[in-house]
PDB file of N, CA and C in Angstrom:
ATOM      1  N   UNK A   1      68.792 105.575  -0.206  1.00  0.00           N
ATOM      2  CA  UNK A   1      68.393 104.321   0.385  1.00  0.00           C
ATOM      3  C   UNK A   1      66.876 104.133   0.299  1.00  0.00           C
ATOM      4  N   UNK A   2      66.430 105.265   0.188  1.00  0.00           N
ATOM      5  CA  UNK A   2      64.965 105.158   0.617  1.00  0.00           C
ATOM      6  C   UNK A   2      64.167 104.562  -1.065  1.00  0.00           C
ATOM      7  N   UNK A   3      65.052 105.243  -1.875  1.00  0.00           N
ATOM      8  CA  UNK A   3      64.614 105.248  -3.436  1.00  0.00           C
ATOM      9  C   UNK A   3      65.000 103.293  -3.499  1.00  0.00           C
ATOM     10  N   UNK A   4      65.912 102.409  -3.059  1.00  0.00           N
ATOM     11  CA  UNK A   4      66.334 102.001  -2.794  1.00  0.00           C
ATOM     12  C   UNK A   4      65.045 100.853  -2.517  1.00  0.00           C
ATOM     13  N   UNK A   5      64.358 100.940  -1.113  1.00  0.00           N
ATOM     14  CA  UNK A   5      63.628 100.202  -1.106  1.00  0.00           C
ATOM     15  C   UNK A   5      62.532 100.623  -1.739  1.00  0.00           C
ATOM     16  N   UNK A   6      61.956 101.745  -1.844  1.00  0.00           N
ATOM     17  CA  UNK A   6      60.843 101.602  -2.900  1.00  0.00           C
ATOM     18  C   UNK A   6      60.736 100.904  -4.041  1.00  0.00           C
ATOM     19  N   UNK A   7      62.112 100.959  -5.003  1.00  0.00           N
ATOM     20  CA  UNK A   7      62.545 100.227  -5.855  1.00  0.00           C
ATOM     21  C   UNK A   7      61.815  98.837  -5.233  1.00  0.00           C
ATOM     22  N   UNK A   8      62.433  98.298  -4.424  1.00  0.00           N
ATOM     23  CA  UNK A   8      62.451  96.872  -3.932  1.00  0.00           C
ATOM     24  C   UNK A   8      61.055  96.347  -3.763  1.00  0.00           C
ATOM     25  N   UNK A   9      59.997  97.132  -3.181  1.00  0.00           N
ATOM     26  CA  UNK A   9      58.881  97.192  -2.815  1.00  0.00           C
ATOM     27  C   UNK A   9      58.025  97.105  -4.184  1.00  0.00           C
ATOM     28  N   UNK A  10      58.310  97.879  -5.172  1.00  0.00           N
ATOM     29  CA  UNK A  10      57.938  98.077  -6.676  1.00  0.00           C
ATOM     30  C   UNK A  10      57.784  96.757  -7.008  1.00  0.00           C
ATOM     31  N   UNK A  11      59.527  96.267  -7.139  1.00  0.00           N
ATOM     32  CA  UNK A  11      59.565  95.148  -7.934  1.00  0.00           C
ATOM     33  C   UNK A  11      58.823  94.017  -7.238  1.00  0.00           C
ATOM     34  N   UNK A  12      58.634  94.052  -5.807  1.00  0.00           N
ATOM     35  CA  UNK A  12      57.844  93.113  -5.357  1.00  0.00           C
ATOM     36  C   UNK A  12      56.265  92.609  -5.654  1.00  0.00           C
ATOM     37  N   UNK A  13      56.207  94.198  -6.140  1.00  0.00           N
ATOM     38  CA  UNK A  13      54.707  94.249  -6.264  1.00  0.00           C
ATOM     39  C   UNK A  13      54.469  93.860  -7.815  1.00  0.00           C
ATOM     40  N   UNK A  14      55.479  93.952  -8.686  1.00  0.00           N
ATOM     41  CA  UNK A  14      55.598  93.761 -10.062  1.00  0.00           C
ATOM     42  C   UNK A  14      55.428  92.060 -10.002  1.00  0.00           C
ATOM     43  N   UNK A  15      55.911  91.269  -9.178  1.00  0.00           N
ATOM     44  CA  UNK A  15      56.674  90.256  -9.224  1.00  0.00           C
ATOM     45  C   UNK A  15      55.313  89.195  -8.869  1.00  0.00           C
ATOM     46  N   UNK A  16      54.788  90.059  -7.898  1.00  0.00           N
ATOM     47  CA  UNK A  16      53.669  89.558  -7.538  1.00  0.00           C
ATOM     48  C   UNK A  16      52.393  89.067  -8.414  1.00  0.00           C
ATOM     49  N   UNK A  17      52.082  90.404  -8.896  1.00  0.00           N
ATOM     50  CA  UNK A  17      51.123  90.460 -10.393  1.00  0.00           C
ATOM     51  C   UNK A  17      51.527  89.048 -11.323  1.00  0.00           C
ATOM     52  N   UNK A  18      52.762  89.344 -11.600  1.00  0.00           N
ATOM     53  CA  UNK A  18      53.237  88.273 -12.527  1.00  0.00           C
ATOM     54  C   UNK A  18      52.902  86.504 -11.885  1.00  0.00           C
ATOM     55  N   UNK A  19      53.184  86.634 -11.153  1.00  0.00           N
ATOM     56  CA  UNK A  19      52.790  85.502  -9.909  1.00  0.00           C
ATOM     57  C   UNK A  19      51.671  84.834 -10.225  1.00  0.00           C
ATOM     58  N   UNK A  20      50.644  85.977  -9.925  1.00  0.00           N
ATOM     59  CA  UNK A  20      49.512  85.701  -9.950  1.00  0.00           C
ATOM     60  C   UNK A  20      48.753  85.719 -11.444  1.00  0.00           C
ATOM     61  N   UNK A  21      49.018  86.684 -11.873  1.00  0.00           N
ATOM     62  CA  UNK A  21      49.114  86.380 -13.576  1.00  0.00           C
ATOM     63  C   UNK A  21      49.624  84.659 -13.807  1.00  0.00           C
ATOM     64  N   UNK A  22      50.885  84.132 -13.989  1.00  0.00           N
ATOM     65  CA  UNK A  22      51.288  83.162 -14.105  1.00  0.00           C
ATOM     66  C   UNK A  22      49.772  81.633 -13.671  1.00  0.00           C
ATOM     67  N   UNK A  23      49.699  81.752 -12.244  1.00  0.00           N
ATOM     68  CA  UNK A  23      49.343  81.170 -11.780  1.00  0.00           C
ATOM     69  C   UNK A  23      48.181  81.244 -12.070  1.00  0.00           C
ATOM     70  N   UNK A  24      46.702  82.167 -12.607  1.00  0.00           N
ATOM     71  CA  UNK A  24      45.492  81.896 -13.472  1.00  0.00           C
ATOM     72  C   UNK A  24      46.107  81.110 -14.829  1.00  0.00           C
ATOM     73  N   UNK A  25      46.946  81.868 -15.510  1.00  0.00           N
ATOM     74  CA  UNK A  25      47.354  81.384 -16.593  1.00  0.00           C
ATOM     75  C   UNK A  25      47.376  79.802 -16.937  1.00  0.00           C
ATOM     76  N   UNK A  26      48.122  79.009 -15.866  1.00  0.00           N
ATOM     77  CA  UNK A  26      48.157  77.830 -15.435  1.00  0.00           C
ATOM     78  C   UNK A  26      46.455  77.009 -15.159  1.00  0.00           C
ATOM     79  N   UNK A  27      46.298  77.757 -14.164  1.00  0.00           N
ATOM     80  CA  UNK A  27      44.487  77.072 -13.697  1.00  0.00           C
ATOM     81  C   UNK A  27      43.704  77.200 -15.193  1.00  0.00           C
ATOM     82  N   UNK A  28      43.897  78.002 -15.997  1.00  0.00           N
ATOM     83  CA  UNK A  28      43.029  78.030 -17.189  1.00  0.00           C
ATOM     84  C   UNK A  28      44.203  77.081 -18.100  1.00  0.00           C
ATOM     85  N   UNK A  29      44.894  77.268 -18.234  1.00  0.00           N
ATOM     86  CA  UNK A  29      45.189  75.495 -19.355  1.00  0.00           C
ATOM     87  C   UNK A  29      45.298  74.272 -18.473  1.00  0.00           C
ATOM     88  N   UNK A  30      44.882  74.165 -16.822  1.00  0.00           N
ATOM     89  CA  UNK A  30      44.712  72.557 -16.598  1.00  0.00           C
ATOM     90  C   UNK A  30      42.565  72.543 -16.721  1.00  0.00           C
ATOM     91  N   UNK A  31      42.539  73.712 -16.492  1.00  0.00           N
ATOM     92  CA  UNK A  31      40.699  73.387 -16.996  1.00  0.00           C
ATOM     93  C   UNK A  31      40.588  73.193 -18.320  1.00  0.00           C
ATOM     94  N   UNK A  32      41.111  73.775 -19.220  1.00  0.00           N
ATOM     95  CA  UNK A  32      40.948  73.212 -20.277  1.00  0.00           C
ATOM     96  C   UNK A  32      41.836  72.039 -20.925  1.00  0.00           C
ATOM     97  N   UNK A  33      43.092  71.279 -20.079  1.00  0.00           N
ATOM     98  CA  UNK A  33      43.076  70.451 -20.669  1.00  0.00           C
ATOM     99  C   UNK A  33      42.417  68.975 -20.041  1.00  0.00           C
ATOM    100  N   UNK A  34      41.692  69.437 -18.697  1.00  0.00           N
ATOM    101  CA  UNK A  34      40.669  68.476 -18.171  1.00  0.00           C
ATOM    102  C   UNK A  34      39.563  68.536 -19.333  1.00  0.00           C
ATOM    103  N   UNK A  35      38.727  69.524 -19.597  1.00  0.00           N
ATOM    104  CA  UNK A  35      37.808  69.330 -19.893  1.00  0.00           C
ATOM    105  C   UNK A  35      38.120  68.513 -21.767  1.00  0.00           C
ATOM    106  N   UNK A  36      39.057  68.775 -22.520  1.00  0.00           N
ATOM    107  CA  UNK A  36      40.024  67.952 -23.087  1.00  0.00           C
ATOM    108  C   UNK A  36      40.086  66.724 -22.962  1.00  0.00           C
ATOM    109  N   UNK A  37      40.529  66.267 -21.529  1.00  0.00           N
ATOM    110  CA  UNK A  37      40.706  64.862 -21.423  1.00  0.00           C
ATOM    111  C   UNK A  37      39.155  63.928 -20.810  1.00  0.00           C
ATOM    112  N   UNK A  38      38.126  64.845 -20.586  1.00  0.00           N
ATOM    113  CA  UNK A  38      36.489  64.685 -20.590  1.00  0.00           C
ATOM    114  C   UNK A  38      35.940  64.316 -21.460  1.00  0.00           C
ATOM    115  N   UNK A  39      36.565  65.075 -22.834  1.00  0.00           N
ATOM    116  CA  UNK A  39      35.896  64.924 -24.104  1.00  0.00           C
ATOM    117  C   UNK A  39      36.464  63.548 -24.736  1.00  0.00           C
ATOM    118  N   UNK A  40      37.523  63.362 -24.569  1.00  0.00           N
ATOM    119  CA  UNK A  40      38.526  62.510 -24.979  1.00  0.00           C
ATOM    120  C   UNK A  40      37.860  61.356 -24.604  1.00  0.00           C
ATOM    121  N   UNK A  41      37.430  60.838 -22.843  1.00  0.00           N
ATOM    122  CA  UNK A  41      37.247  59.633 -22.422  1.00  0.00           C
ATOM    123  C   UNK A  41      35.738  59.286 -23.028  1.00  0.00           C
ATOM    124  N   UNK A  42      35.058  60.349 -23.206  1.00  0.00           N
ATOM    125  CA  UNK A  42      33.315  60.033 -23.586  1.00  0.00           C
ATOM    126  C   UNK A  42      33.774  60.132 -25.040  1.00  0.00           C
ATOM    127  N   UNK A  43      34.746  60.370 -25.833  1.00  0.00           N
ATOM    128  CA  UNK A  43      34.562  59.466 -27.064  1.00  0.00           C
ATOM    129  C   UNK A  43      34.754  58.665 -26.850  1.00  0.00           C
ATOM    130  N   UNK A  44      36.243  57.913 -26.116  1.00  0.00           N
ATOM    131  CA  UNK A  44      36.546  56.284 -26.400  1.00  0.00           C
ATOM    132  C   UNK A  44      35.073  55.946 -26.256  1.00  0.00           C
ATOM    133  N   UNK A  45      34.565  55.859 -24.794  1.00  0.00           N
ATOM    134  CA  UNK A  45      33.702  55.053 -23.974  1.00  0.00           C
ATOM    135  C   UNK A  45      32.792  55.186 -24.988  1.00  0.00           C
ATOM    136  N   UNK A  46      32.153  56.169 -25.836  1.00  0.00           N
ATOM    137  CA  UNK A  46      31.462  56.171 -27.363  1.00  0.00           C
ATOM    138  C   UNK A  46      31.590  55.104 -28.507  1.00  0.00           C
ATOM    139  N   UNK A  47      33.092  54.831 -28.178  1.00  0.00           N
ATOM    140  CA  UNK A  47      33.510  54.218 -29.190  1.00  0.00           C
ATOM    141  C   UNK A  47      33.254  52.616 -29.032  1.00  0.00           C
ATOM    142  N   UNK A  48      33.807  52.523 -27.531  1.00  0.00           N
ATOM    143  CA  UNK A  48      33.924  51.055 -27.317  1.00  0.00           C
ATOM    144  C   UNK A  48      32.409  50.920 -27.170  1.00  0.00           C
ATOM    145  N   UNK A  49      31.440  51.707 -26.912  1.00  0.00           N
ATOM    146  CA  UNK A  49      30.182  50.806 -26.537  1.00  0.00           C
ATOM    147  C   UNK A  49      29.728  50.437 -27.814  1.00  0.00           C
ATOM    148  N   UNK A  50      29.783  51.421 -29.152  1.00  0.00           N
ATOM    149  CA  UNK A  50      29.730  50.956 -30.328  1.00  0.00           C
ATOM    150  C   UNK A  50      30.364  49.729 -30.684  1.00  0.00           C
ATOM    151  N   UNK A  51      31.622  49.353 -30.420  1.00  0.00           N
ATOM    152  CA  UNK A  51      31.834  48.553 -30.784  1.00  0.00           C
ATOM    153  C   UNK A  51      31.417  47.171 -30.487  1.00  0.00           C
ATOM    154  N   UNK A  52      30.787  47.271 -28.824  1.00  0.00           N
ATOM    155  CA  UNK A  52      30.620  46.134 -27.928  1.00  0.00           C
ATOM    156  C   UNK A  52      29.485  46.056 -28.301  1.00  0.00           C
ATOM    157  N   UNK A  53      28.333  46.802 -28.955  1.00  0.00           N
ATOM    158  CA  UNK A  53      27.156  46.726 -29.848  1.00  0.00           C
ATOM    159  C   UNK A  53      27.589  45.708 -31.050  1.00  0.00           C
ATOM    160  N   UNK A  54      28.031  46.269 -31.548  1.00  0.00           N
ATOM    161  CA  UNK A  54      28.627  44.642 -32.797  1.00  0.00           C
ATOM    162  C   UNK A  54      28.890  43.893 -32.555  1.00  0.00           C
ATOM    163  N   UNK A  55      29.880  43.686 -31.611  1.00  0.00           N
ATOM    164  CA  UNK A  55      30.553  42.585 -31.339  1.00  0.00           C
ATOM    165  C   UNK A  55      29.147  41.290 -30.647  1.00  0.00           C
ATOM    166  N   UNK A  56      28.533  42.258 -30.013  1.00  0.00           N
ATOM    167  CA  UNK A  56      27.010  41.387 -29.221  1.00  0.00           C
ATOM    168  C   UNK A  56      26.322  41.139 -30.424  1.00  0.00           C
ATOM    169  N   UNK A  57      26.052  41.895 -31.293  1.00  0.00           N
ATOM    170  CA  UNK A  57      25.272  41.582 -32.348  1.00  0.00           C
ATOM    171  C   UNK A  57      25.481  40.553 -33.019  1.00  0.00           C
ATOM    172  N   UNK A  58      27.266  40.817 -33.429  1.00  0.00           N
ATOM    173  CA  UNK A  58      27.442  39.505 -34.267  1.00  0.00           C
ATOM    174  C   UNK A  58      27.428  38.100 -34.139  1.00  0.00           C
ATOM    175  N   UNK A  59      27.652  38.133 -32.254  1.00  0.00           N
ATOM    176  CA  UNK A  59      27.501  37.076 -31.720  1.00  0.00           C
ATOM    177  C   UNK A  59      26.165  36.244 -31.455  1.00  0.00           C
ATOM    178  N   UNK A  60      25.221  36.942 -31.542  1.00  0.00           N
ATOM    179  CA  UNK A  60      23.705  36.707 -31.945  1.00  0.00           C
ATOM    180  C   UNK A  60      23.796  36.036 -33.214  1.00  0.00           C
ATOM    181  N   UNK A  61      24.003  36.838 -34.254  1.00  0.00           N
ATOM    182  CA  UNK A  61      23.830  36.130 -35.056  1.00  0.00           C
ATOM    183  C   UNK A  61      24.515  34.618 -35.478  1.00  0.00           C
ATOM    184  N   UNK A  62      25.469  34.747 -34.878  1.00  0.00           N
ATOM    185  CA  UNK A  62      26.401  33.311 -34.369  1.00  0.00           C
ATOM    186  C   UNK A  62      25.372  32.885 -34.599  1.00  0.00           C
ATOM    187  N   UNK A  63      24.834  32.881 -33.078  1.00  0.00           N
ATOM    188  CA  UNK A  63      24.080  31.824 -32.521  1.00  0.00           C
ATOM    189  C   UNK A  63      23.267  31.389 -32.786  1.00  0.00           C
ATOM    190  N   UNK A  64      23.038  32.150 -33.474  1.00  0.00           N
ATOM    191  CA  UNK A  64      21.253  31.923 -34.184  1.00  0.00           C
ATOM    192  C   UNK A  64      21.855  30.910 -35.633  1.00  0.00           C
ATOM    193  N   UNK A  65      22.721  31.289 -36.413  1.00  0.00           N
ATOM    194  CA  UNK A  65      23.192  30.001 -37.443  1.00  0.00           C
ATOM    195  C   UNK A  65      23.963  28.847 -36.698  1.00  0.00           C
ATOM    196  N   UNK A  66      24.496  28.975 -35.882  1.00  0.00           N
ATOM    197  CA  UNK A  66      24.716  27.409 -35.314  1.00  0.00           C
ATOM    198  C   UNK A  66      23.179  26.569 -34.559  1.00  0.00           C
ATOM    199  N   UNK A  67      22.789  27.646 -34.337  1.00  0.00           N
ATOM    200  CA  UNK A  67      21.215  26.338 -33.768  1.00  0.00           C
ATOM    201  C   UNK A  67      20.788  26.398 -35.138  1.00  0.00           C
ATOM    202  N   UNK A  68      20.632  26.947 -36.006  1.00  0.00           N
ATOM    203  CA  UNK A  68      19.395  26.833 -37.622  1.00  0.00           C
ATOM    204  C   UNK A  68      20.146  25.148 -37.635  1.00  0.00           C
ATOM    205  N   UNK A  69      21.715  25.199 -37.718  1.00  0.00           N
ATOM    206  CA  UNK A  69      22.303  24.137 -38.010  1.00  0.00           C
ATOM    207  C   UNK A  69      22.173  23.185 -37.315  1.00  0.00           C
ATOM    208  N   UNK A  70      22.148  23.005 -36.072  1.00  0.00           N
ATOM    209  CA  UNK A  70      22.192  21.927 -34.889  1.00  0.00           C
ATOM    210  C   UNK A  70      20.775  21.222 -35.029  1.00  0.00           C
ATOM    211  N   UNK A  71      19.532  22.498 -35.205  1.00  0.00           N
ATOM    212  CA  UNK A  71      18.200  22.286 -35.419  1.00  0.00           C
ATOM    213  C   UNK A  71      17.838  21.488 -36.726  1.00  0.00           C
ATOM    214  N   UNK A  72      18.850  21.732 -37.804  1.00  0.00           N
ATOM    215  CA  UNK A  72      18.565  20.896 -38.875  1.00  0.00           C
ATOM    216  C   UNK A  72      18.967  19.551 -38.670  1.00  0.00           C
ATOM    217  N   UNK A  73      20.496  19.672 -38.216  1.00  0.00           N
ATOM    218  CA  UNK A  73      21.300  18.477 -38.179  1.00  0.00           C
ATOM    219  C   UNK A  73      20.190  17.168 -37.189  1.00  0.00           C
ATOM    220  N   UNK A  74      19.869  18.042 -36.084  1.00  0.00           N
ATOM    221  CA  UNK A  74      19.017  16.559 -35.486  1.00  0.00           C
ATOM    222  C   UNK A  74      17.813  16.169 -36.157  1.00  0.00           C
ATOM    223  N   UNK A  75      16.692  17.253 -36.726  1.00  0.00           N
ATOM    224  CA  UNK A  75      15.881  17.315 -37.822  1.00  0.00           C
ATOM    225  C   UNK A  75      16.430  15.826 -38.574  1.00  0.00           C
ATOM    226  N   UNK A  76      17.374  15.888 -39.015  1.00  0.00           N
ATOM    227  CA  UNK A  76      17.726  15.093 -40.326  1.00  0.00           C
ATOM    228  C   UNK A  76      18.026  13.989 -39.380  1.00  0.00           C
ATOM    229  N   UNK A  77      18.669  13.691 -38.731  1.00  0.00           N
ATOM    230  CA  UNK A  77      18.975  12.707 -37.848  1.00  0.00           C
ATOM    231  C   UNK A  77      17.862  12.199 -37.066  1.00  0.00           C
ATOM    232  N   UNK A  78      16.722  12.559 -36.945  1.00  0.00           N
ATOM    233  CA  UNK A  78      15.578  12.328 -36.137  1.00  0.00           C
ATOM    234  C   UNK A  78      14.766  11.326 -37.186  1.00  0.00           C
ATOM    235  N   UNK A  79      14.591  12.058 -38.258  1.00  0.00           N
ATOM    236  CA  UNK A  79      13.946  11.763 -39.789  1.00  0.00           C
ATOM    237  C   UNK A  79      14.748  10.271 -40.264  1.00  0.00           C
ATOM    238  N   UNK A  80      16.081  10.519 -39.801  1.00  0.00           N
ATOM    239  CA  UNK A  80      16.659   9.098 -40.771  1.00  0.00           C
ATOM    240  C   UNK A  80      16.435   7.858 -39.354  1.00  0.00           C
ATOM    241  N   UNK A  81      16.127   8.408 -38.392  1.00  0.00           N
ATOM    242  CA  UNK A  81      16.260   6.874 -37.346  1.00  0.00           C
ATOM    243  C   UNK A  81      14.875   6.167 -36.986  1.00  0.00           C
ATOM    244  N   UNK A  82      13.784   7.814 -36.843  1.00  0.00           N
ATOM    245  CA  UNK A  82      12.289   7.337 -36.816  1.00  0.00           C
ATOM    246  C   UNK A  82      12.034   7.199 -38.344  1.00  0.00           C
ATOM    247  N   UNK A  83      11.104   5.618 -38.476  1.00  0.00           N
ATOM    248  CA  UNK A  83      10.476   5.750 -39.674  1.00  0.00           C
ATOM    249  C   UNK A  83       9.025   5.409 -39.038  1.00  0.00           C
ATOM    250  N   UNK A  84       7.920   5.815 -39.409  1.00  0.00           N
ATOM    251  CA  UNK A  84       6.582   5.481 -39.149  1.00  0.00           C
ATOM    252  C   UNK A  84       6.026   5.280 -39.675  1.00  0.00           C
ATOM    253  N   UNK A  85       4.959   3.825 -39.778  1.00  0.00           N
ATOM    254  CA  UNK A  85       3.992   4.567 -41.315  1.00  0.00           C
ATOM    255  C   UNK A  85       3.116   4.888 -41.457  1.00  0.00           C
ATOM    256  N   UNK A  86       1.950   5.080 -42.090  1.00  0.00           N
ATOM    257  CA  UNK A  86       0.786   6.020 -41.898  1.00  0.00           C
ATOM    258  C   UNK A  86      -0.118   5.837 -40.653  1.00  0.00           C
ATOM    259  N   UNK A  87      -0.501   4.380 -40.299  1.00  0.00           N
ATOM    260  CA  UNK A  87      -1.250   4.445 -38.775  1.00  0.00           C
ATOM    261  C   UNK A  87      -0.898   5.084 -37.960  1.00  0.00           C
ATOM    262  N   UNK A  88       0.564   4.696 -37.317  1.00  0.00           N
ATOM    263  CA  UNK A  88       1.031   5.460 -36.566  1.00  0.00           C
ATOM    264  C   UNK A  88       1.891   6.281 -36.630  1.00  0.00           C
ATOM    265  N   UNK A  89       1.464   7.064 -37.495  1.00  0.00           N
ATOM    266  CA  UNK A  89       1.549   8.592 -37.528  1.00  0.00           C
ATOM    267  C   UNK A  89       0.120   9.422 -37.425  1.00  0.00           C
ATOM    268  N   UNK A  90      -0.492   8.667 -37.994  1.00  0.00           N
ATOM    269  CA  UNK A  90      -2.066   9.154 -37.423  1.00  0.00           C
ATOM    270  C   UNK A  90      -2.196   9.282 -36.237  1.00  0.00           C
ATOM    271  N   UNK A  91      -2.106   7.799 -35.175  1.00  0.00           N
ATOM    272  CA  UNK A  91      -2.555   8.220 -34.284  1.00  0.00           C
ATOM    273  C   UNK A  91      -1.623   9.017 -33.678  1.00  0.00           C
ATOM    274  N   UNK A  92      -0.274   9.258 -33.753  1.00  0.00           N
ATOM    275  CA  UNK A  92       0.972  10.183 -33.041  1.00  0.00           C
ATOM    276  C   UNK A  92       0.043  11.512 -33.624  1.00  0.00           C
ATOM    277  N   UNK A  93      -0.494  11.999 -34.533  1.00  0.00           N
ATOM    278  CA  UNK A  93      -0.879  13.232 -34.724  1.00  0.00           C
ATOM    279  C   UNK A  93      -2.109  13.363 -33.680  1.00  0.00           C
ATOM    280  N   UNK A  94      -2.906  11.960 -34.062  1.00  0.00           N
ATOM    281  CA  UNK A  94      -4.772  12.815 -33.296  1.00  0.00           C
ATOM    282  C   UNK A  94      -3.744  12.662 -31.490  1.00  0.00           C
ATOM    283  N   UNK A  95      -3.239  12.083 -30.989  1.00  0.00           N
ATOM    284  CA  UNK A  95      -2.321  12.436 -29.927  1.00  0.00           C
ATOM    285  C   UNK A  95      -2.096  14.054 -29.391  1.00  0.00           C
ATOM    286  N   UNK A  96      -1.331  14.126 -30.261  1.00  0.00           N
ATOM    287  CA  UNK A  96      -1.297  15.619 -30.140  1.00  0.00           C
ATOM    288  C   UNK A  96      -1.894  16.759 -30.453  1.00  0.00           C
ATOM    289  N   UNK A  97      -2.596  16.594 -31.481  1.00  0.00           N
ATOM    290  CA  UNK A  97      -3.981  17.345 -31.641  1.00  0.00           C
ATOM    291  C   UNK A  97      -4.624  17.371 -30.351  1.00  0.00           C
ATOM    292  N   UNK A  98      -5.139  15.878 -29.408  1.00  0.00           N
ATOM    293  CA  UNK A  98      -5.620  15.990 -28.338  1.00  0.00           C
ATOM    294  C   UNK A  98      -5.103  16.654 -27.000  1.00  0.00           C
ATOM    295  N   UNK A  99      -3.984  16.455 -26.534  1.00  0.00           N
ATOM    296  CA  UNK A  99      -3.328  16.991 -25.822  1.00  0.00           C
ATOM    297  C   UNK A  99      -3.273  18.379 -25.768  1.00  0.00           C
ATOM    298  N   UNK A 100      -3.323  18.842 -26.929  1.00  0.00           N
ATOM    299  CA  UNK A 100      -2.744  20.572 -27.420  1.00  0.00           C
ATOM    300  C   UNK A 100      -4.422  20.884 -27.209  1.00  0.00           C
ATOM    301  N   UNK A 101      -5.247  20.537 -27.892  1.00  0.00           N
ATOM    302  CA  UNK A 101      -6.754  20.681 -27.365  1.00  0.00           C
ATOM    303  C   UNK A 101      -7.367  20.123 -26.275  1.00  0.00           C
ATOM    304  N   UNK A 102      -6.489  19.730 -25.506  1.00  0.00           N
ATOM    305  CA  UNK A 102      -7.322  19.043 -24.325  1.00  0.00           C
ATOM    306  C   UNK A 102      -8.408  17.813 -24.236  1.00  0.00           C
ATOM    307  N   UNK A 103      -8.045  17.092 -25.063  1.00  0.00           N
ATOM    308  CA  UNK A 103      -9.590  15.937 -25.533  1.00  0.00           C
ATOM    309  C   UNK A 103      -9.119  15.047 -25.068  1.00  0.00           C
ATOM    310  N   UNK A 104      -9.587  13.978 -24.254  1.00  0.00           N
ATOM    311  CA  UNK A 104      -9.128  12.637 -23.672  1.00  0.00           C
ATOM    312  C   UNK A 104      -9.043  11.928 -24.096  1.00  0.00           C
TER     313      UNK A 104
END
């Protein structure tokens, strides 16, 4: 009987190890598959800011060819409705010559 529980006591202690064995075993593949899913999110977030870099960029440049265009279009539309002829465009210039220089 006695051999009996030693046995029992053995395997407890066997059972235990394993236990605890098991259970590092475990804590070391959820740290590494955190640090896994760490690496994982700072690529996307790598990825998307790259992308949200273009996407801003390209939209700049949008913008910048729809005003060249808008800027021409009234340009041309400004040009075909004002006509002036040389007086007064003279004085529309010494005007603003004065103004921009301050002369009364």
């Amino acid at each position: 009987m006695r051999d009996v529980v030693q046995k029992i006591i053995e395997t407890e202690g066997e059972a235990k190890l394993v236990v605890e064995a098991a259970v590092a075993e475990a804590e070391g593949i959820l740290s590494q598959a955190r640090e896994k899913a760490r690496d994982l999110v700072e690529k996307a977030r790598q990825e998307v800011l790259v992308e949200t870099e273009k996407i801003v960029e390209d939209s700049i440049k949008a913008a910048e060819r729809e005003k060249q265009i808008r800027l021409a279009d009234a340009s041309a539309r400004i040009e075909s409705e004002i006509q002036l002829d040389a007086a007064v465009r003279e004085l529309a210039v010494e005007g603003i010559v004065g103004c921009v220089c301050r002369r009364p």
